[in-house]
N, C-alpha and C. Protein backbone atom coordinates (compact mmCIF):
# COMPACT_ATOMS: atom_id res chain seq x y z
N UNK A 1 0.84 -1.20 0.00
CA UNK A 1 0.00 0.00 0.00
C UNK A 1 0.88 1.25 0.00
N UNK A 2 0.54 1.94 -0.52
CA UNK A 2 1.19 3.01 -1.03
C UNK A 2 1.07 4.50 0.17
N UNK A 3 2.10 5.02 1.01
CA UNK A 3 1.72 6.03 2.21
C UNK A 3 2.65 7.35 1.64
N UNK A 4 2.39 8.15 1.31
CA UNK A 4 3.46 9.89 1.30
C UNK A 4 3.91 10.06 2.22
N UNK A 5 5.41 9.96 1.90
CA UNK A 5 6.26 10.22 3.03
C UNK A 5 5.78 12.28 3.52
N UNK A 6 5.85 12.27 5.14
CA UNK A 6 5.62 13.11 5.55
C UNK A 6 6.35 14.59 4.84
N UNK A 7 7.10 14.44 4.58
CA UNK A 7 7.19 15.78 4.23
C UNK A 7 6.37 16.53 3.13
N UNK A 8 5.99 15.46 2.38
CA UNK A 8 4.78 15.60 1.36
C UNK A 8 3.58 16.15 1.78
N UNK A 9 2.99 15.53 3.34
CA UNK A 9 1.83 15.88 3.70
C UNK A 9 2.28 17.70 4.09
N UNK A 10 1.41 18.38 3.31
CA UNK A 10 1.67 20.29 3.72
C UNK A 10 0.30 20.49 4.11
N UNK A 11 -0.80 19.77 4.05
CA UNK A 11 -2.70 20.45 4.53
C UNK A 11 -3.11 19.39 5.70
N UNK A 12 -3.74 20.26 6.53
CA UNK A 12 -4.67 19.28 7.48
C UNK A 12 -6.32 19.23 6.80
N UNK A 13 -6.66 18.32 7.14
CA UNK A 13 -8.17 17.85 6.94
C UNK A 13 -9.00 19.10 6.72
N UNK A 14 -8.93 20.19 7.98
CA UNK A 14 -9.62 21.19 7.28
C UNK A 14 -9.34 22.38 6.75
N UNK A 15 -8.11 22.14 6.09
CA UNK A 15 -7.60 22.81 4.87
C UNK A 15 -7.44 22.34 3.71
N UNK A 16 -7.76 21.19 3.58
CA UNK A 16 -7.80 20.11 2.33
C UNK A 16 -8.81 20.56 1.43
N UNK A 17 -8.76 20.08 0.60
CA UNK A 17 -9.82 20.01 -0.40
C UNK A 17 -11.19 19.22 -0.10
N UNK A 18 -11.97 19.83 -0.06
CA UNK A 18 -13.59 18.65 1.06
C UNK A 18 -13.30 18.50 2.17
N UNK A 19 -12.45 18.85 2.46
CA UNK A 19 -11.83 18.57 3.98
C UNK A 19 -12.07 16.63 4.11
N UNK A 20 -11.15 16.37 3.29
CA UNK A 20 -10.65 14.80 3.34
C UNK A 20 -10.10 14.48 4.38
N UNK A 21 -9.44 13.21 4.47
CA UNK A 21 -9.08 13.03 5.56
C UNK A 21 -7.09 12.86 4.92
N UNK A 22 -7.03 12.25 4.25
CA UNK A 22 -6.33 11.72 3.44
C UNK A 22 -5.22 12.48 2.60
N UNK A 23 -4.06 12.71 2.43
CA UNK A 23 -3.61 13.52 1.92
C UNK A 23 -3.99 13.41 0.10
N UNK A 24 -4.07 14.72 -0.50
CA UNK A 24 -4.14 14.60 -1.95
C UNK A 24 -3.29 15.25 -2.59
N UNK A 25 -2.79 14.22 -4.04
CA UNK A 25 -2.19 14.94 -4.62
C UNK A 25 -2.85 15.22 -6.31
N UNK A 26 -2.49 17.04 -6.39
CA UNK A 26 -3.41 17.26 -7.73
C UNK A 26 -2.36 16.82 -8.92
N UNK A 27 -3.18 15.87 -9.71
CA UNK A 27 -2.60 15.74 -10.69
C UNK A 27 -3.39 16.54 -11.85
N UNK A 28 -2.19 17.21 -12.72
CA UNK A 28 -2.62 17.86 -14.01
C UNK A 28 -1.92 18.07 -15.31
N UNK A 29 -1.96 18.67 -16.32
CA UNK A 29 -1.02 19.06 -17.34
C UNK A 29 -2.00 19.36 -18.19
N UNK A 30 -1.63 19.49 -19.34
CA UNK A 30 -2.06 19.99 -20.49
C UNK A 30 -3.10 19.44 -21.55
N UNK A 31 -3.74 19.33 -22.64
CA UNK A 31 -4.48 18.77 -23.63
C UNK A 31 -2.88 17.65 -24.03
N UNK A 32 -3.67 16.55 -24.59
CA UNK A 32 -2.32 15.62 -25.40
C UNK A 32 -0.69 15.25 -24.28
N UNK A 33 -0.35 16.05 -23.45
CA UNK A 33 0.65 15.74 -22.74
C UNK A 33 0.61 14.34 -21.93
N UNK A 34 -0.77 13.46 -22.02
CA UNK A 34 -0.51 12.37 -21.23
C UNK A 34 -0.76 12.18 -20.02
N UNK A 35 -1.46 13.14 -19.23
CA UNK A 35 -2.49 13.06 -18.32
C UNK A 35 -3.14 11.99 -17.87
N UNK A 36 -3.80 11.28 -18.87
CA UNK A 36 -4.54 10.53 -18.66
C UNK A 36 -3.89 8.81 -18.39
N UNK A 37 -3.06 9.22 -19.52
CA UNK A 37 -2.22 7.51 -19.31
C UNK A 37 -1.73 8.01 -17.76
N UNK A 38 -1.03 8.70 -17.43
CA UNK A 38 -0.30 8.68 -16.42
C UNK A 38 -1.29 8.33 -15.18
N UNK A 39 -2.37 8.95 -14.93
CA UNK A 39 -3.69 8.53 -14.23
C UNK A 39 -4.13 6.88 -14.29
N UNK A 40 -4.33 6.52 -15.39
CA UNK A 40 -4.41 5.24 -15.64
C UNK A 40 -3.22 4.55 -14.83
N UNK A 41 -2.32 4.32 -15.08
CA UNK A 41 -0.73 3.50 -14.89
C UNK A 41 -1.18 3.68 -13.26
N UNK A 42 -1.29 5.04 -12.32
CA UNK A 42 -1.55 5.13 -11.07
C UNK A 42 -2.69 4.17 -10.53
N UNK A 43 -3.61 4.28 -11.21
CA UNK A 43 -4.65 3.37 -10.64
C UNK A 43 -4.58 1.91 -11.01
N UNK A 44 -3.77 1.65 -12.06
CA UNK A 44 -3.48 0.03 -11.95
C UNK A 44 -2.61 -0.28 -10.73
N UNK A 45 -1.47 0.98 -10.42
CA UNK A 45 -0.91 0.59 -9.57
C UNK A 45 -1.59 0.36 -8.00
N UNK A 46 -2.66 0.73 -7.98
CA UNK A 46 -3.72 0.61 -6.91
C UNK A 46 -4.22 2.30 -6.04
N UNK A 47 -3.67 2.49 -6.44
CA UNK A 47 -3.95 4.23 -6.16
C UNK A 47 -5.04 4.86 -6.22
N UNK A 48 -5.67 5.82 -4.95
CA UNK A 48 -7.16 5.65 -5.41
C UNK A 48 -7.25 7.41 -6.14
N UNK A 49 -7.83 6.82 -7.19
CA UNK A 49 -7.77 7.65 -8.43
C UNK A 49 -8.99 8.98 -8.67
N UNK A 50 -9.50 10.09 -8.43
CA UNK A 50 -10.50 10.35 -8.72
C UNK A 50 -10.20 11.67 -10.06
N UNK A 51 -11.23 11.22 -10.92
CA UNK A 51 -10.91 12.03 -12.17
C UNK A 51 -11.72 13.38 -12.25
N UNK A 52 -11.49 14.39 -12.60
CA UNK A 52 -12.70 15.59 -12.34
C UNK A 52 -13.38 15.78 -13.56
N UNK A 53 -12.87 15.15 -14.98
CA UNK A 53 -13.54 14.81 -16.02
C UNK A 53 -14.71 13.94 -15.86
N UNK A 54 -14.49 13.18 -15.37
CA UNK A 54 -15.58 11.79 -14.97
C UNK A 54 -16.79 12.51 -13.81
N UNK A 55 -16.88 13.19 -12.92
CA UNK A 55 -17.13 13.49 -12.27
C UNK A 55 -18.39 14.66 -12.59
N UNK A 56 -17.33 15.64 -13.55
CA UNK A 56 -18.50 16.43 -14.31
C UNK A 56 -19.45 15.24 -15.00
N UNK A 57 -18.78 14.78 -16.01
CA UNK A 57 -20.21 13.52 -16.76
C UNK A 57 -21.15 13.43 -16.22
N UNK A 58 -20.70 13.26 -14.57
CA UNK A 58 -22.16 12.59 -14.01
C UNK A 58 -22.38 13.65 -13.60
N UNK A 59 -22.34 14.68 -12.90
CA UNK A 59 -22.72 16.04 -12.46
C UNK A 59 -23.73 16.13 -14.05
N UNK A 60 -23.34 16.45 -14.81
CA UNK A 60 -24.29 16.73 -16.26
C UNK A 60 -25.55 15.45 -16.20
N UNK A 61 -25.33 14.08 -15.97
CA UNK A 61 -26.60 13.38 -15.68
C UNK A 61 -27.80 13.70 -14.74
N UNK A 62 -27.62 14.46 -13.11
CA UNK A 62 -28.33 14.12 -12.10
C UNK A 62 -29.56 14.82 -12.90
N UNK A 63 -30.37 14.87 -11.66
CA UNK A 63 -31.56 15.38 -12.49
C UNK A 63 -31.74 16.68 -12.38
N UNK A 64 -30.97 17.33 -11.33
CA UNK A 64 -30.75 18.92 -11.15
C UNK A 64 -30.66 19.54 -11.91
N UNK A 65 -29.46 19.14 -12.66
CA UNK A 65 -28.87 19.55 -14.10
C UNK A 65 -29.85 19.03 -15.22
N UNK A 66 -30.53 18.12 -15.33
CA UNK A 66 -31.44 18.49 -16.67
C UNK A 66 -33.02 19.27 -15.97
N UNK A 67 -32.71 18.89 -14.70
CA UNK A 67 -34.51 19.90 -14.53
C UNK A 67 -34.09 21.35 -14.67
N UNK A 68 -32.60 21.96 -14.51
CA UNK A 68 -32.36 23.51 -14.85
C UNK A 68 -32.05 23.58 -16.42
N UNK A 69 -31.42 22.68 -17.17
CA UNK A 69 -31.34 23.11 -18.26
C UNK A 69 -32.69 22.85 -19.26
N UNK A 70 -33.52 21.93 -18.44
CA UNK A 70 -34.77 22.20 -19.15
C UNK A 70 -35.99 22.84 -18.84
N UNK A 71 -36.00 23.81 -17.59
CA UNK A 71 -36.29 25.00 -17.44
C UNK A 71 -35.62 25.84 -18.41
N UNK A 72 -34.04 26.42 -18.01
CA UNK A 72 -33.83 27.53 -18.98
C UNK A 72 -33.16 27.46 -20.09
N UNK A 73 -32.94 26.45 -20.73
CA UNK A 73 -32.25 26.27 -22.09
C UNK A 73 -33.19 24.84 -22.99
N UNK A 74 -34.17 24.77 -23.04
CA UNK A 74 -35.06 23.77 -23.73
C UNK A 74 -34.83 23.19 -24.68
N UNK A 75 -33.30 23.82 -25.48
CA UNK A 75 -33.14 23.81 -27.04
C UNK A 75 -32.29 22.66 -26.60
N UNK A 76 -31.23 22.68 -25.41
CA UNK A 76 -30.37 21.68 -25.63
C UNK A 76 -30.65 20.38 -25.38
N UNK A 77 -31.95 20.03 -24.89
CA UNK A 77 -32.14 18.56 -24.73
C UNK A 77 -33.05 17.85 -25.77
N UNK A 78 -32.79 16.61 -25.89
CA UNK A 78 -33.31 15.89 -27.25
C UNK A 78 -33.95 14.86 -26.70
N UNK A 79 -35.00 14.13 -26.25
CA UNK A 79 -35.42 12.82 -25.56
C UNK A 79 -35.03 13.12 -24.51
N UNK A 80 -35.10 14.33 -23.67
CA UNK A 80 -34.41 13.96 -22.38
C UNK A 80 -33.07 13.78 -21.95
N UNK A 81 -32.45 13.80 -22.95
CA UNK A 81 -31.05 13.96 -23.29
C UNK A 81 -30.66 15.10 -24.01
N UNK A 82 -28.91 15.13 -22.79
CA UNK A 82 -28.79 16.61 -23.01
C UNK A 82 -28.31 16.69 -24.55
N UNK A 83 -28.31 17.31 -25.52
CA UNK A 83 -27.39 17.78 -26.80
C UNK A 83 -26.30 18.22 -26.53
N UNK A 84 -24.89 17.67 -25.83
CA UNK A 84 -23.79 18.42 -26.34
C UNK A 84 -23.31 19.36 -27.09
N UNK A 85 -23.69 19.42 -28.39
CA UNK A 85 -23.15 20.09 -29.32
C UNK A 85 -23.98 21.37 -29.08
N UNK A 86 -25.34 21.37 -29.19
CA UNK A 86 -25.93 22.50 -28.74
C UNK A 86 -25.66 23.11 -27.91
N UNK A 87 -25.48 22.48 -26.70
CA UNK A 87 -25.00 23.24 -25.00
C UNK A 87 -23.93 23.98 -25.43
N UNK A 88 -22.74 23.06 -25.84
CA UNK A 88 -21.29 23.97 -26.61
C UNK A 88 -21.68 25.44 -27.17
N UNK A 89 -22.60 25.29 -28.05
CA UNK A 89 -22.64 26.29 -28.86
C UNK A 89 -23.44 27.54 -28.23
N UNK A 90 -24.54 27.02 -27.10
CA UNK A 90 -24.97 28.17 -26.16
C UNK A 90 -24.05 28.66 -25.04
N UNK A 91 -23.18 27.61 -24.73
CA UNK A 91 -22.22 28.05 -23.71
C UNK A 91 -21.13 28.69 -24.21
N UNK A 92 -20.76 28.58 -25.77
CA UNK A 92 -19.71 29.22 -26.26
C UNK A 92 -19.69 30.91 -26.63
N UNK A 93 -21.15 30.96 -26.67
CA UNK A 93 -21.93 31.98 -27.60
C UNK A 93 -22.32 32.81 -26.63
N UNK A 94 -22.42 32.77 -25.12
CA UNK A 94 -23.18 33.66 -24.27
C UNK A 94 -22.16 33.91 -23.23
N UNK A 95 -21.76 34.51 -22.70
CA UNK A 95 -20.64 34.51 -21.03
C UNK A 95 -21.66 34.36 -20.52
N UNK A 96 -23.48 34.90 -20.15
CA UNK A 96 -24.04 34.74 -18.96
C UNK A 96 -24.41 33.50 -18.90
N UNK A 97 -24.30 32.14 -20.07
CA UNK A 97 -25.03 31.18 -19.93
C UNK A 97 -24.13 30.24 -19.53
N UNK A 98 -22.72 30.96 -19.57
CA UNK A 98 -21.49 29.84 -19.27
C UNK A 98 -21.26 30.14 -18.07
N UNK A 99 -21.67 31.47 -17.28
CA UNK A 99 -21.13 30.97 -16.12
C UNK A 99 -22.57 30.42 -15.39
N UNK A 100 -23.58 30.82 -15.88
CA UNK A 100 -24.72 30.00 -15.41
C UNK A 100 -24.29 28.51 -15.32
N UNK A 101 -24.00 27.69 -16.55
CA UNK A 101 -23.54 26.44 -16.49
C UNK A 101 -22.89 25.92 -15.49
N UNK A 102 -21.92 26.74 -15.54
CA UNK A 102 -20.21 26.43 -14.76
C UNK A 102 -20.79 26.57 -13.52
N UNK A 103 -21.50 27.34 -12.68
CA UNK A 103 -21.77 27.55 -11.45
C UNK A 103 -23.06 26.17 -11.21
N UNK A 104 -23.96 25.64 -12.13
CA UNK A 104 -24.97 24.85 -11.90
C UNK A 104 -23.95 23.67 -11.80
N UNK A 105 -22.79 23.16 -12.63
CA UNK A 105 -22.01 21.99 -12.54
C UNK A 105 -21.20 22.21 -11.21
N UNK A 106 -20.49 23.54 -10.76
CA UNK A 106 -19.28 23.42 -9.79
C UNK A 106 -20.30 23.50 -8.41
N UNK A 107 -21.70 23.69 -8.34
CA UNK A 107 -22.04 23.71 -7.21
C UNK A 107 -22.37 22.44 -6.65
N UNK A 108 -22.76 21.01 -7.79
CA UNK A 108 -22.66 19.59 -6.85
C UNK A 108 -21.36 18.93 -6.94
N UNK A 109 -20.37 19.49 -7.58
CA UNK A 109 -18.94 18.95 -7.33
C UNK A 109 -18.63 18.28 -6.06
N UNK A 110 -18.85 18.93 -5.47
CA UNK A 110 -18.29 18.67 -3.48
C UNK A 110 -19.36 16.80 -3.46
N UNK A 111 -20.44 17.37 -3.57
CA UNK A 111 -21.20 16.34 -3.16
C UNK A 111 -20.93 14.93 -4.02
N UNK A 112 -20.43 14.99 -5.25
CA UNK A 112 -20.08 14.32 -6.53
C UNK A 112 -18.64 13.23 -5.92
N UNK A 113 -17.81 14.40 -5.56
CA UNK A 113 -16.70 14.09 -5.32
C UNK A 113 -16.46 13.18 -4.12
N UNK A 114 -17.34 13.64 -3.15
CA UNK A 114 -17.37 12.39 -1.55
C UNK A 114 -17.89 11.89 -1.99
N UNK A 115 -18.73 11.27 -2.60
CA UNK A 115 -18.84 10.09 -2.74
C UNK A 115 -18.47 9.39 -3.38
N UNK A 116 -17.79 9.61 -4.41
CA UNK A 116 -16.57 8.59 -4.73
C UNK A 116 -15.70 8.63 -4.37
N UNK A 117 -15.23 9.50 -3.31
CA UNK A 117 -13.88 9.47 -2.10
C UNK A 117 -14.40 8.66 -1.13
N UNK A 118 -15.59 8.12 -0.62
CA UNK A 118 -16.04 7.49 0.19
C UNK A 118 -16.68 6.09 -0.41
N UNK A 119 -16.34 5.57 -1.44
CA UNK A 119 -16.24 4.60 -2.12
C UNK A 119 -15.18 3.61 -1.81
N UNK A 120 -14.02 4.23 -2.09
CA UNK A 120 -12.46 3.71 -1.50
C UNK A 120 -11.84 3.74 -0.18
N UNK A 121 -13.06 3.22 0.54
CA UNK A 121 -12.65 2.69 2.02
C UNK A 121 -11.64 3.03 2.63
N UNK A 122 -11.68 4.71 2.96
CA UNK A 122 -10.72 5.03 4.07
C UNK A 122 -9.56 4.87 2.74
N UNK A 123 -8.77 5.63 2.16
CA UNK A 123 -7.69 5.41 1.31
C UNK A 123 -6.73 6.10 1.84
N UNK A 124 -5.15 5.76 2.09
CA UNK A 124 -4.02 6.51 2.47
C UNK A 124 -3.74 7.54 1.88
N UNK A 125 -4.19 7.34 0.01
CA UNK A 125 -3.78 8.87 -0.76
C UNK A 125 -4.73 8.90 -1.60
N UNK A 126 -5.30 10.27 -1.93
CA UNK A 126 -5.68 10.43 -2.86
C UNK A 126 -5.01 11.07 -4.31
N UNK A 127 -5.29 10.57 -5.36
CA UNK A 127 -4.79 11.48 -6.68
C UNK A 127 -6.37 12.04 -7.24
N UNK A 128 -6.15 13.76 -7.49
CA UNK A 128 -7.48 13.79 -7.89
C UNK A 128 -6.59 14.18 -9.15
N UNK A 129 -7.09 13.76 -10.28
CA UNK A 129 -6.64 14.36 -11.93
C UNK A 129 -7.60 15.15 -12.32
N UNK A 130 -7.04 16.71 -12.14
CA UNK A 130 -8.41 17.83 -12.67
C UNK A 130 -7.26 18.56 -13.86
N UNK A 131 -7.71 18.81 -14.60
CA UNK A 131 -7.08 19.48 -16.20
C UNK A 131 -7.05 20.96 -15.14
N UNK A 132 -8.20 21.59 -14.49
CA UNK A 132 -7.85 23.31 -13.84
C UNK A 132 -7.76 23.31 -12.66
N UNK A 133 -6.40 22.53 -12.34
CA UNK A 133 -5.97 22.59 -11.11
C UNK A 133 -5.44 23.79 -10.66
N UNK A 134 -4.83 24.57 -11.38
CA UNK A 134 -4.53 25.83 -11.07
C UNK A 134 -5.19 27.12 -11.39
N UNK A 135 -5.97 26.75 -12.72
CA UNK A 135 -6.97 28.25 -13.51
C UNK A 135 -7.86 28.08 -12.36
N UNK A 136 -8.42 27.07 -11.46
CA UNK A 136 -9.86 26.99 -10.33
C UNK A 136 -8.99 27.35 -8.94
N UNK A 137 -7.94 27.51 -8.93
CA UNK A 137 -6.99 27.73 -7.65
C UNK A 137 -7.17 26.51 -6.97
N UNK A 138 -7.21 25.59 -7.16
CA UNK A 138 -7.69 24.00 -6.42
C UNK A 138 -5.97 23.53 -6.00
N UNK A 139 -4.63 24.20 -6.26
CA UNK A 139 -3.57 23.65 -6.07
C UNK A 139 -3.49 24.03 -4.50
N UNK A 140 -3.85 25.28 -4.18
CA UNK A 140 -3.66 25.39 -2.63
C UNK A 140 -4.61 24.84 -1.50
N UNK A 141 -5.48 23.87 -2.06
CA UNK A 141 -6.47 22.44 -1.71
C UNK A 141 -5.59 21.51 -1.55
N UNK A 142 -4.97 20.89 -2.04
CA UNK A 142 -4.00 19.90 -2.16
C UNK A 142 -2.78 20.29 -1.44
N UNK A 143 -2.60 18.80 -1.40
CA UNK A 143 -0.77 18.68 -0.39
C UNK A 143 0.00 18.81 -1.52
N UNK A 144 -0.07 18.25 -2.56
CA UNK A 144 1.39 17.99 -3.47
C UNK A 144 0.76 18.54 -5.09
N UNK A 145 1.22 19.47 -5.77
CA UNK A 145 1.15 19.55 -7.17
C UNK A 145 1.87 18.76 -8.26
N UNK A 146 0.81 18.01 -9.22
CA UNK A 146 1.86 17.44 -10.33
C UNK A 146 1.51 17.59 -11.79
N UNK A 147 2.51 17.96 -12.48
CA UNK A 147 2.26 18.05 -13.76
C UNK A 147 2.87 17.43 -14.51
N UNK A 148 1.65 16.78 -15.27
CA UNK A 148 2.61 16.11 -16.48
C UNK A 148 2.98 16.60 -17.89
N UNK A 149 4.31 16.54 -18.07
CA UNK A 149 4.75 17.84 -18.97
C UNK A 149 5.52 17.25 -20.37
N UNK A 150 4.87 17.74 -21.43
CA UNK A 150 6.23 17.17 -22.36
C UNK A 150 6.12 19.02 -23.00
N UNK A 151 7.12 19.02 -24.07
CA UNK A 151 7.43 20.42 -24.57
C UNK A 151 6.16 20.59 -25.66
N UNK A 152 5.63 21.82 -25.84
CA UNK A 152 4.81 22.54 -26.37
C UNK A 152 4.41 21.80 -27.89
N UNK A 153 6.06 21.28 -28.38
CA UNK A 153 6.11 21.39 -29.70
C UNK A 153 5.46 19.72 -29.80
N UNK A 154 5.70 19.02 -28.93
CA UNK A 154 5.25 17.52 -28.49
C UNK A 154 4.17 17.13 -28.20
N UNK A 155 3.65 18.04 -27.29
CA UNK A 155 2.31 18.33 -27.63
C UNK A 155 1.28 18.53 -28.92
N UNK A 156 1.78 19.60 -29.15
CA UNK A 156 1.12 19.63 -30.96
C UNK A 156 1.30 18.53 -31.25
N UNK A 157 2.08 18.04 -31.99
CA UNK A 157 2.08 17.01 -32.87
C UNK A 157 1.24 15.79 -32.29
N UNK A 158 1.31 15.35 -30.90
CA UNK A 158 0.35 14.35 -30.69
C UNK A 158 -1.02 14.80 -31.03
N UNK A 159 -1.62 16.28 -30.30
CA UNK A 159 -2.70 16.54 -30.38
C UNK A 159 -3.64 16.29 -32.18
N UNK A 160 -2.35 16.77 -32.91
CA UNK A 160 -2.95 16.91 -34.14
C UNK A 160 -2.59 15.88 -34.81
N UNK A 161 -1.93 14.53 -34.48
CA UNK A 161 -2.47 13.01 -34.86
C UNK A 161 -3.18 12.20 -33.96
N UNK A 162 -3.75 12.56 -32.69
CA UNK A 162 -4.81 12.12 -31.84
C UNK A 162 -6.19 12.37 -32.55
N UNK A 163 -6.42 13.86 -32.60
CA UNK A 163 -7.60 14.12 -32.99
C UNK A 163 -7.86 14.58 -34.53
N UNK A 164 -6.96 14.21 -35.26
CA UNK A 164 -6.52 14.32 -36.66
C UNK A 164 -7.13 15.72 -37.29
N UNK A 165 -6.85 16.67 -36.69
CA UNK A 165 -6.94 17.92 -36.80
C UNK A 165 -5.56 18.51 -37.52
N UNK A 166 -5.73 19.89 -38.01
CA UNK A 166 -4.78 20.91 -38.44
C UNK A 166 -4.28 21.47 -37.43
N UNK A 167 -2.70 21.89 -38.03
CA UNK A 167 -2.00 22.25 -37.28
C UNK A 167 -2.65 24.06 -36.48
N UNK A 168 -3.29 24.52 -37.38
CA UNK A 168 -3.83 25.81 -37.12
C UNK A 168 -4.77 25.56 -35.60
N UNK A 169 -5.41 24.65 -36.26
CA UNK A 169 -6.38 24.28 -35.30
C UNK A 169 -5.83 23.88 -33.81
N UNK A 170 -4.96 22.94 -34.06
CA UNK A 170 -4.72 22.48 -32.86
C UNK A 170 -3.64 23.64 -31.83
N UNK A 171 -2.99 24.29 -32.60
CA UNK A 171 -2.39 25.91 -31.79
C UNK A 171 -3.08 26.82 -31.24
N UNK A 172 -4.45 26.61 -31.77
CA UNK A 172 -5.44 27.06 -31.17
C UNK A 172 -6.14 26.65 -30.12
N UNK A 173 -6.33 25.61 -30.10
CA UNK A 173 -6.46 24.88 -28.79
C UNK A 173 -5.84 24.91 -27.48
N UNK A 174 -4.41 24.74 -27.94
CA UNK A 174 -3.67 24.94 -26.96
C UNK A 174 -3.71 26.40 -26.36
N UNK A 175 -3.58 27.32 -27.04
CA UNK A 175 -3.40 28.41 -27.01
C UNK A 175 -4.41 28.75 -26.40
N UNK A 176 -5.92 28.04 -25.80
CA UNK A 176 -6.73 28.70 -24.95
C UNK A 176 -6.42 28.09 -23.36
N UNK A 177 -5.67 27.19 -23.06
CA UNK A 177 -4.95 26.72 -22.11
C UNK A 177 -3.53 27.44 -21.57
N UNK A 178 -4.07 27.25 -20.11
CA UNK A 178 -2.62 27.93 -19.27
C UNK A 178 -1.55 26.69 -20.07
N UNK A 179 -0.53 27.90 -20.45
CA UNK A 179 1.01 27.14 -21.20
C UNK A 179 1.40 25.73 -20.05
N UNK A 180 1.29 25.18 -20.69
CA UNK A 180 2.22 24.00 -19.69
C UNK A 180 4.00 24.28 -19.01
N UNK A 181 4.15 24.90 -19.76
CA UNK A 181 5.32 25.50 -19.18
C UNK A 181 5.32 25.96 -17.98
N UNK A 182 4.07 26.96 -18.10
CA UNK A 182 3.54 27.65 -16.45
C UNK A 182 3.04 27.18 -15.74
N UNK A 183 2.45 26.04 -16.19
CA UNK A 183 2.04 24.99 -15.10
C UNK A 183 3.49 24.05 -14.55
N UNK A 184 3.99 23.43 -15.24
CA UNK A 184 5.22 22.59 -14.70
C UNK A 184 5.86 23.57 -13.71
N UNK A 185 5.95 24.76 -13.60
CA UNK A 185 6.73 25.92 -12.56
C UNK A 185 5.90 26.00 -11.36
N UNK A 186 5.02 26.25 -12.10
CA UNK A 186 3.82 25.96 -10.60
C UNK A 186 3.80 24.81 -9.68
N UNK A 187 4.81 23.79 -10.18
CA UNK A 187 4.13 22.65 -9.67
C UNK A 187 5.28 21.90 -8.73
N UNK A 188 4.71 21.40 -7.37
CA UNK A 188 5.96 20.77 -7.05
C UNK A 188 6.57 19.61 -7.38
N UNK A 189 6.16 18.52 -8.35
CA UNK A 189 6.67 17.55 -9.18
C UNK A 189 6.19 17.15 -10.52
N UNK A 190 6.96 17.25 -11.36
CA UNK A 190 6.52 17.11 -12.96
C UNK A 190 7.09 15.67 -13.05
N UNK A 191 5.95 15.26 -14.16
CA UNK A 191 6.23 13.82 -14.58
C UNK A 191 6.46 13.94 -16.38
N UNK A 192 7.89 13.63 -16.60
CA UNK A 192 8.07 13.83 -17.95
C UNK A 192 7.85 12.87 -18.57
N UNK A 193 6.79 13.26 -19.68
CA UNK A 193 5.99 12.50 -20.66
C UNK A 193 6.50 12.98 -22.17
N UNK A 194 8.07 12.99 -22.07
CA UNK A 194 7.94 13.52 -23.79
C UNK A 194 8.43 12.43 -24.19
N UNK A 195 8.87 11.48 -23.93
CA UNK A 195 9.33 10.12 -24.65
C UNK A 195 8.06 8.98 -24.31
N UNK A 196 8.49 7.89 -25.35
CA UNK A 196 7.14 6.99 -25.38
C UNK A 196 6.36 6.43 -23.93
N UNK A 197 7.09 6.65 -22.98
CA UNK A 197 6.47 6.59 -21.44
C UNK A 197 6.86 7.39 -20.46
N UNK A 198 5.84 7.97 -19.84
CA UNK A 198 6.15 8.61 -18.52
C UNK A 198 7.27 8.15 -17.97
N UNK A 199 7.93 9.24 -17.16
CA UNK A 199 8.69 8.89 -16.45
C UNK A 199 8.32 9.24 -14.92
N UNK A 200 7.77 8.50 -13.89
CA UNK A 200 7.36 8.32 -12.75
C UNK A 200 8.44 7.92 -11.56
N UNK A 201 9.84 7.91 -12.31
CA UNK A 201 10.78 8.06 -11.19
C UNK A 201 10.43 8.72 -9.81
N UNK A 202 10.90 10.06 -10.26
CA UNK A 202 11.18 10.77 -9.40
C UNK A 202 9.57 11.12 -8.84
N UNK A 203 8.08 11.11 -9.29
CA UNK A 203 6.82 10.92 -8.36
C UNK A 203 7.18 10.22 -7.77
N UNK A 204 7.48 8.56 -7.91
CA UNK A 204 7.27 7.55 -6.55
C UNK A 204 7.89 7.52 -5.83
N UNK A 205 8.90 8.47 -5.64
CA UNK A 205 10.19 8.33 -4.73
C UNK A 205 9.07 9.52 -3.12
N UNK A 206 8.35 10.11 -3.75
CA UNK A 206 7.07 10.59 -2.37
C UNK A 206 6.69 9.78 -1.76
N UNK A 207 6.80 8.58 -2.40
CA UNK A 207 5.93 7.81 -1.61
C UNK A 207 6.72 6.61 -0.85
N UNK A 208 6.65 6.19 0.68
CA UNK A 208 7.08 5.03 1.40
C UNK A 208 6.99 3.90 0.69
């Protein structure tokens, strides 16, 4: 079982994030940098894993979220089901409807989140993997910051044979994201992902 050596632990319970019990560490990085494998590889290793991608999904299922968006946005649901592409395009198209959104999703987060922290029976660590660990200020929640980092230019190129997009396109993408650069500075351990596997050296050496 996997314990963070103490010097790692920097928050008490009610300075934590939910006020856990458990120390957490935020994992993050960029679009294409490998985030996700690296998340994955952790939770095979038995690590209890919580994703903030996954988390919204279901935040967008409860029924809160379709009894408000079908009160005030009627257009985006189809059978009862929400329309993605539509929501995008009202949330892209309005600031008052995006932060309407953003505030209807970030207000059952908390509640979203214990309970799948209270799923994993008392866990020694948590990893939460949120992409705005730092744009949401969620790093000074957490004991340990990590980013997984490869160079800008490494990025592109995966992004734009992942999602088989143009190069225009995909600079653009990035380019609406905090630079990974500024995130890896921010952070107190980077996991370098520019060769065909993470390198998780120097993370597991936190841990007993």
């Amino acid at each position: 079982m996997f314990t963070l050596k103490q010097q790692f632990i920097s928050k008490t319970p009610e300075s934590r994030l939910y006020q856990v019990d458990c120390p957490v560490i935020g994992l993050t990085g960029g679009i294409a940098t490998g985030k996700s494998t690296v998340s994955k590889i952790l939770e095979d290793k038995g690590l209890a894993v919580i994703c903030a991608d996954k988390l919204v999904k279901e935040v967008y299922q409860s029924q809160k979220t379709i009894d408000h968006l079908k009160s005030h946005y009627p257009s985006v649901l189809k059978a009862k089901e929400i329309d993605f592409s539509k929501l995008r395009e009202l949330f892209f198209g309005d600031k008052k409807i995006q932060e309407d959104v953003e505030k209807l999703i970030y207000s059952q987060m908390p509640e979203t989140f214990l309970k799948k922290y209270h799923s994993f029976k008392d866990p020694q660590i948590l990893i939460y993997d949120v992409p705005l660990l730092f744009e949401k200020g969620l790093d000074k929640l957490v004991d340990v910051t990590v980013t997984v980092y490869c160079p800008v230019e490494v990025q592109l190129e995966r992004l734009i044979i992942r999602d088989g997009i143009s190069e225009e396109l995909a600079r653009n993408i990035i380019s609406k994201q905090m630079p990974i650069d500024e995130k890896a500075k921010k952070s107190d351990i980077i996991i370098d992902n520019s060769q065909k596997q993470p390198n998780l050296v120097h993370f597991l050496n936190c841990f007993l």
